[in-house]
PDB file of N, CA and C in Angstrom:
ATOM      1  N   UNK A   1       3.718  27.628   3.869  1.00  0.00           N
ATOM      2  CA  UNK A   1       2.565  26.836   4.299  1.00  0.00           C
ATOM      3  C   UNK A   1       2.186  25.820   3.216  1.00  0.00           C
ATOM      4  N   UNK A   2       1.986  26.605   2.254  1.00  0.00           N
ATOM      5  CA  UNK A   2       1.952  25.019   1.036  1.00  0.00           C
ATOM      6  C   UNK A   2       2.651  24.834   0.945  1.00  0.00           C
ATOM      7  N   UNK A   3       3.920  24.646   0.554  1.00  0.00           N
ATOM      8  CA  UNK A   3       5.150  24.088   0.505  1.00  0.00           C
ATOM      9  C   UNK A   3       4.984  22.599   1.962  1.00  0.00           C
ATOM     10  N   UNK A   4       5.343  23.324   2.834  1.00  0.00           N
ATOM     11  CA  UNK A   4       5.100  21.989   4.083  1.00  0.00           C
ATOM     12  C   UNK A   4       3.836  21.410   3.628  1.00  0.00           C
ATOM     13  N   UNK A   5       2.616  21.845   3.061  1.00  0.00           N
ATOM     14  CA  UNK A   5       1.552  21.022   2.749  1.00  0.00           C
ATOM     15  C   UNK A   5       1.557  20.068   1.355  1.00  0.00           C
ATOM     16  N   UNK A   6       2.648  20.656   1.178  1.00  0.00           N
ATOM     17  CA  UNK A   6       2.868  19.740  -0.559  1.00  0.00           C
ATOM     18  C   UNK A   6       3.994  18.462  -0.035  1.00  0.00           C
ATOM     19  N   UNK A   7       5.129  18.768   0.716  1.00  0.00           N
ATOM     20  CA  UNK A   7       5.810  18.112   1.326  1.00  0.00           C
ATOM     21  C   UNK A   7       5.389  16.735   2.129  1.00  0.00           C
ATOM     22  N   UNK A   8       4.367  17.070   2.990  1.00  0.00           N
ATOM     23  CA  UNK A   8       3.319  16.346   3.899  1.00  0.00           C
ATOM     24  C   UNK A   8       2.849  15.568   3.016  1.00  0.00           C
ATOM     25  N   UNK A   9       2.227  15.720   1.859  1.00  0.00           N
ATOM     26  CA  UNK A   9       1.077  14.904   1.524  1.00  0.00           C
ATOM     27  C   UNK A   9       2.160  14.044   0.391  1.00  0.00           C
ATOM     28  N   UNK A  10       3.658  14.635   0.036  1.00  0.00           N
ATOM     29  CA  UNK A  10       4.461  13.399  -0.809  1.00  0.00           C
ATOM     30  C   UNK A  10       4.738  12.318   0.323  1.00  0.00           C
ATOM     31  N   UNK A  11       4.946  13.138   1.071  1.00  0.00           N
ATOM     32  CA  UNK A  11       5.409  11.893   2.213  1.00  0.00           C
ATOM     33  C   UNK A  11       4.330  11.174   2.819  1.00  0.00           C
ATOM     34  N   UNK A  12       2.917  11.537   2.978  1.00  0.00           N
ATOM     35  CA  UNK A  12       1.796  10.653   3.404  1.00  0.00           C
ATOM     36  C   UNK A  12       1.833   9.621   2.005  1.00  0.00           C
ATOM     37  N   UNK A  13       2.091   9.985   0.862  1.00  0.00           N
ATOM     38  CA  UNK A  13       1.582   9.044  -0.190  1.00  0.00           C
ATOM     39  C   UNK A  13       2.930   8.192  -0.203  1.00  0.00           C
ATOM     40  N   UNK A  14       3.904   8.079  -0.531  1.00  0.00           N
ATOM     41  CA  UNK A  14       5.231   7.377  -0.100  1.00  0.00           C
ATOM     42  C   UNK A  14       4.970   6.319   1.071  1.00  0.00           C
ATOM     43  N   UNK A  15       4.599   6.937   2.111  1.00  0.00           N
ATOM     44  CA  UNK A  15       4.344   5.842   3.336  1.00  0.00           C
ATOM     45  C   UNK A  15       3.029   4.796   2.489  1.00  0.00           C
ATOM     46  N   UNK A  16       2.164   5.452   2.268  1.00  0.00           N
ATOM     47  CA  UNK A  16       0.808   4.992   1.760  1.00  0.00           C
ATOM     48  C   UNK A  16       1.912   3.570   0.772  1.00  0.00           C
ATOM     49  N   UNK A  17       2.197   4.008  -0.510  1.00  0.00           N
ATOM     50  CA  UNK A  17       2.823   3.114  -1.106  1.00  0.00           C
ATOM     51  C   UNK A  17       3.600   2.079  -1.010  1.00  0.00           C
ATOM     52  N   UNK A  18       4.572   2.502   0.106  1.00  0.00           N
ATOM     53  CA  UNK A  18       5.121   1.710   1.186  1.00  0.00           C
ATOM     54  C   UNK A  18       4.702   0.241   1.872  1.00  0.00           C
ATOM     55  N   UNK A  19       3.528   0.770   2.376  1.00  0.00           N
ATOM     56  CA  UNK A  19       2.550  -0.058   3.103  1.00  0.00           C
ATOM     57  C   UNK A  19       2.156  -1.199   2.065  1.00  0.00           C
ATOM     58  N   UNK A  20       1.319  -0.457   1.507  1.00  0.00           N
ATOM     59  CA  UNK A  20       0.707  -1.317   0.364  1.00  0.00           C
ATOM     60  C   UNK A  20       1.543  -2.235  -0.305  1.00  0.00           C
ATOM     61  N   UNK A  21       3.187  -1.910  -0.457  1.00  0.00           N
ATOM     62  CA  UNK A  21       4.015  -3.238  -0.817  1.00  0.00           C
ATOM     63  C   UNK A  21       3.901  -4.207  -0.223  1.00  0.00           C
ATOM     64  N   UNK A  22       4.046  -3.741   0.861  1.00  0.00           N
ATOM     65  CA  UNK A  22       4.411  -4.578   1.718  1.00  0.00           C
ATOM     66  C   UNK A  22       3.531  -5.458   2.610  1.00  0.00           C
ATOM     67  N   UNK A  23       2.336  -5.091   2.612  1.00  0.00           N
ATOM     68  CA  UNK A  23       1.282  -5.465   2.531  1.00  0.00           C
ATOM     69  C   UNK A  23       0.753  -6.936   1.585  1.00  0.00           C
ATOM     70  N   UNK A  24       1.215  -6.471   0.403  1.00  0.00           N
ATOM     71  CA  UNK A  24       1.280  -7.711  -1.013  1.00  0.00           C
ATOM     72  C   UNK A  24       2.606  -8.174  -0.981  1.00  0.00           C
ATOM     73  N   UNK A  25       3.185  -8.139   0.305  1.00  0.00           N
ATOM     74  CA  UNK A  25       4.476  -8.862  -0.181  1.00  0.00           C
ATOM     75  C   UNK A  25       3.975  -9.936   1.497  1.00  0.00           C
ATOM     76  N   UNK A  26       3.605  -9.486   1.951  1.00  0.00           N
ATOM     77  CA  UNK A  26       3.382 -10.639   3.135  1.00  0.00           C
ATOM     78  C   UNK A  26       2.151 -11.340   2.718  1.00  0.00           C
ATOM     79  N   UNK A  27       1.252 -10.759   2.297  1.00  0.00           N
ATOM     80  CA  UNK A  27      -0.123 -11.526   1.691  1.00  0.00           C
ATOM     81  C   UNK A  27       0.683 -12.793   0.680  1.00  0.00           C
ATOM     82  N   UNK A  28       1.457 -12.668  -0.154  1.00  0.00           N
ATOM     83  CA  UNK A  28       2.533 -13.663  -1.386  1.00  0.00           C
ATOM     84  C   UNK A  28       2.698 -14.437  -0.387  1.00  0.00           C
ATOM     85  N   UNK A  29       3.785 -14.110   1.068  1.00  0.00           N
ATOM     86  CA  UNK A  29       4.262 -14.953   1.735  1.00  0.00           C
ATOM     87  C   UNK A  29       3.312 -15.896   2.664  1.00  0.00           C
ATOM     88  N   UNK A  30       2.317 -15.622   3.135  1.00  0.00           N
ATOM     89  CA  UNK A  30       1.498 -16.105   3.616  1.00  0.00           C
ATOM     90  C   UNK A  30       0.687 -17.017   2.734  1.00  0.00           C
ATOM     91  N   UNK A  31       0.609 -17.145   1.490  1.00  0.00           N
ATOM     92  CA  UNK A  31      -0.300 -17.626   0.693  1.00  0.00           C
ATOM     93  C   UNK A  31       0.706 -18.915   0.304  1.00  0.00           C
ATOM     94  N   UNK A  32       2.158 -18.422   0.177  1.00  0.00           N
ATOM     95  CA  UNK A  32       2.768 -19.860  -0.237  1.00  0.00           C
ATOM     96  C   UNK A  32       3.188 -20.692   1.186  1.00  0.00           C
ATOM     97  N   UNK A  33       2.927 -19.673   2.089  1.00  0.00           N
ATOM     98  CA  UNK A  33       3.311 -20.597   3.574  1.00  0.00           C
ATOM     99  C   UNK A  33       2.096 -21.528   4.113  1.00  0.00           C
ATOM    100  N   UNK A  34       1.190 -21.157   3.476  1.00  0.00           N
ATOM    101  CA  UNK A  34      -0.403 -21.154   4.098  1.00  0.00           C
ATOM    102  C   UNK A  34      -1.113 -22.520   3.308  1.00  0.00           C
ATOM    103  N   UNK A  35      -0.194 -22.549   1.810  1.00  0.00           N
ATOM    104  CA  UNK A  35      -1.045 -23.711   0.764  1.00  0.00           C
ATOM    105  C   UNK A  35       0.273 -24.880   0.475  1.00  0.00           C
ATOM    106  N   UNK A  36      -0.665 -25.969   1.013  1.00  0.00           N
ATOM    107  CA  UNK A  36       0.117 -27.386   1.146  1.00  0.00           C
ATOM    108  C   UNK A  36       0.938 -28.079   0.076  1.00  0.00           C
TER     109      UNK A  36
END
């Protein structure tokens, strides 16, 4: 049971981190697509 709960929450934070790249990687792209 902890084990799957320790498992779960590497992999919720991984996705979490994930996101958040990528997140600041389209915000970059949008900012140099966006300014003249």
């Amino acid at each position: 049971m902890s084990l799957r709960f320790s498992t779960e929450l590497i992999l919720v934070s991984c996705i979490f981190t994930l996101t958040q790249n990528i997140k600041r990687k389209y915000s970059h792209l949008n900012k140099r697509m966006f300014t003249p």
